[in-house]
C-alpha atoms as a PDB file:
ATOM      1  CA  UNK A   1      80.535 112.764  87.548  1.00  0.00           C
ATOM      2  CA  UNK A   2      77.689 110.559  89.145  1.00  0.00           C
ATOM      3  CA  UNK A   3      77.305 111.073  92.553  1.00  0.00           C
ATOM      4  CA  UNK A   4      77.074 107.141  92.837  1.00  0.00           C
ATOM      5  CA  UNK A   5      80.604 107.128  91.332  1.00  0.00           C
ATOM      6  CA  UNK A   6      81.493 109.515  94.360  1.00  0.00           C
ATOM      7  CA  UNK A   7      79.876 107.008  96.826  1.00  0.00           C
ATOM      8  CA  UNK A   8      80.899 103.840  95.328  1.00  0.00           C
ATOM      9  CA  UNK A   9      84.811 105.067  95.604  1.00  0.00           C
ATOM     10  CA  UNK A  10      83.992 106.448  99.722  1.00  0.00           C
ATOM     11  CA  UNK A  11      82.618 102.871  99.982  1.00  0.00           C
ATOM     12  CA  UNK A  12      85.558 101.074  98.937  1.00  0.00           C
ATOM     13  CA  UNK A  13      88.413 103.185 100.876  1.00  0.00           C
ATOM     14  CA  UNK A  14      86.249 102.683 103.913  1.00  0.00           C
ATOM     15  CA  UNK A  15      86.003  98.632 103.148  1.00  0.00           C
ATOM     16  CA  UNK A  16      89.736  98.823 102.879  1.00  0.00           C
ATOM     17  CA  UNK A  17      90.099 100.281 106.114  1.00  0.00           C
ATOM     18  CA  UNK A  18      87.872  97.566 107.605  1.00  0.00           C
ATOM     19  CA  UNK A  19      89.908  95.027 105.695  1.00  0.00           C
ATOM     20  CA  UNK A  20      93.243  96.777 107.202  1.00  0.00           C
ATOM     21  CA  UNK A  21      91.897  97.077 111.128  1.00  0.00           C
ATOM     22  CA  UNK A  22      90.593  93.413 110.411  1.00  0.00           C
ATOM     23  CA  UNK A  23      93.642  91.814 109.920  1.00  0.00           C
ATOM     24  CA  UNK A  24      95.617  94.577 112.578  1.00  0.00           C
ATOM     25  CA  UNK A  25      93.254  93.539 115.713  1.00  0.00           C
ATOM     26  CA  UNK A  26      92.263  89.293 113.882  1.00  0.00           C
ATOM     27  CA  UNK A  27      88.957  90.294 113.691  1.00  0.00           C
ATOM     28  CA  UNK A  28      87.731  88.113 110.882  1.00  0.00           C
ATOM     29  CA  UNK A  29      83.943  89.387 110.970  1.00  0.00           C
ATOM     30  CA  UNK A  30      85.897  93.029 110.159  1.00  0.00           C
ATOM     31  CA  UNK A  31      87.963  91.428 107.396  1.00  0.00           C
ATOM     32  CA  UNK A  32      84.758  89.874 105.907  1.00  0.00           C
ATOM     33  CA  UNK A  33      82.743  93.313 105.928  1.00  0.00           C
ATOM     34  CA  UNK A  34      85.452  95.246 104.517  1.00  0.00           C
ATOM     35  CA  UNK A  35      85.584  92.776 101.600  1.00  0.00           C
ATOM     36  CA  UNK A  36      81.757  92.973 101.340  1.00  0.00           C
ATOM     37  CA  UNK A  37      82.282  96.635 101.739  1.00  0.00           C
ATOM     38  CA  UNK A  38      84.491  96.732  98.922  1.00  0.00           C
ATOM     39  CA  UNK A  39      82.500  95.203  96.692  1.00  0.00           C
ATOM     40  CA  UNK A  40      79.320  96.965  97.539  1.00  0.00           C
ATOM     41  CA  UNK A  41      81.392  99.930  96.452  1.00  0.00           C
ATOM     42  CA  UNK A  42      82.736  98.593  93.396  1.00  0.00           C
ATOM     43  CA  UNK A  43      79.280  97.711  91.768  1.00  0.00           C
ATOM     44  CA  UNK A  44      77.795 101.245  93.056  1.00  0.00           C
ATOM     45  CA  UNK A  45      81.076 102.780  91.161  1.00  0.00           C
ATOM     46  CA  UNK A  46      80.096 100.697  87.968  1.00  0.00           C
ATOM     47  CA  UNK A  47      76.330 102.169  88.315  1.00  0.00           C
ATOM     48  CA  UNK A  48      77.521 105.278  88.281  1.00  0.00           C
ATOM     49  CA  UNK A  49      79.932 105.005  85.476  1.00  0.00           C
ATOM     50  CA  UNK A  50      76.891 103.995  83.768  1.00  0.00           C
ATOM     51  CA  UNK A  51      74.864 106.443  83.854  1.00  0.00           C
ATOM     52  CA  UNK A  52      77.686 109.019  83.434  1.00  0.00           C
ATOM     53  CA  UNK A  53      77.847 107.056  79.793  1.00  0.00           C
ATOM     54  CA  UNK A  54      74.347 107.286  79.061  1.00  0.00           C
ATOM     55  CA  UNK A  55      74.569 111.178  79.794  1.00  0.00           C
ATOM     56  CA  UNK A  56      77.281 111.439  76.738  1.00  0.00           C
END
């Protein structure tokens, strides 16, 4: 396993988190990141997958 894989999947539980305190406290900035977050994590998870392929 790609050690992006491991990042990408850190990135998006921590984005959720964001997401979740976000919408707790109506921080909308927070919300925002989060999503960004997420989706930093999700391409970084899809990098790794990647190269895990090209290792096979």
């Amino acid at each position: 396993m790609d050690k992006d894989r491991i990042k990408g999947a850190a990135k998006q539980v921590e984005g959720s988190l964001k997401v979740g305190a976000g919408k707790l406290v109506g921080d909308e900035k927070l919300k925002a990141d989060g999503h960004a977050e997420k989706i930093e994590g999700k391409v970084q998870n899809a990098v790794g997958s990647a190269k895990d392929e090209l290792r096979k």
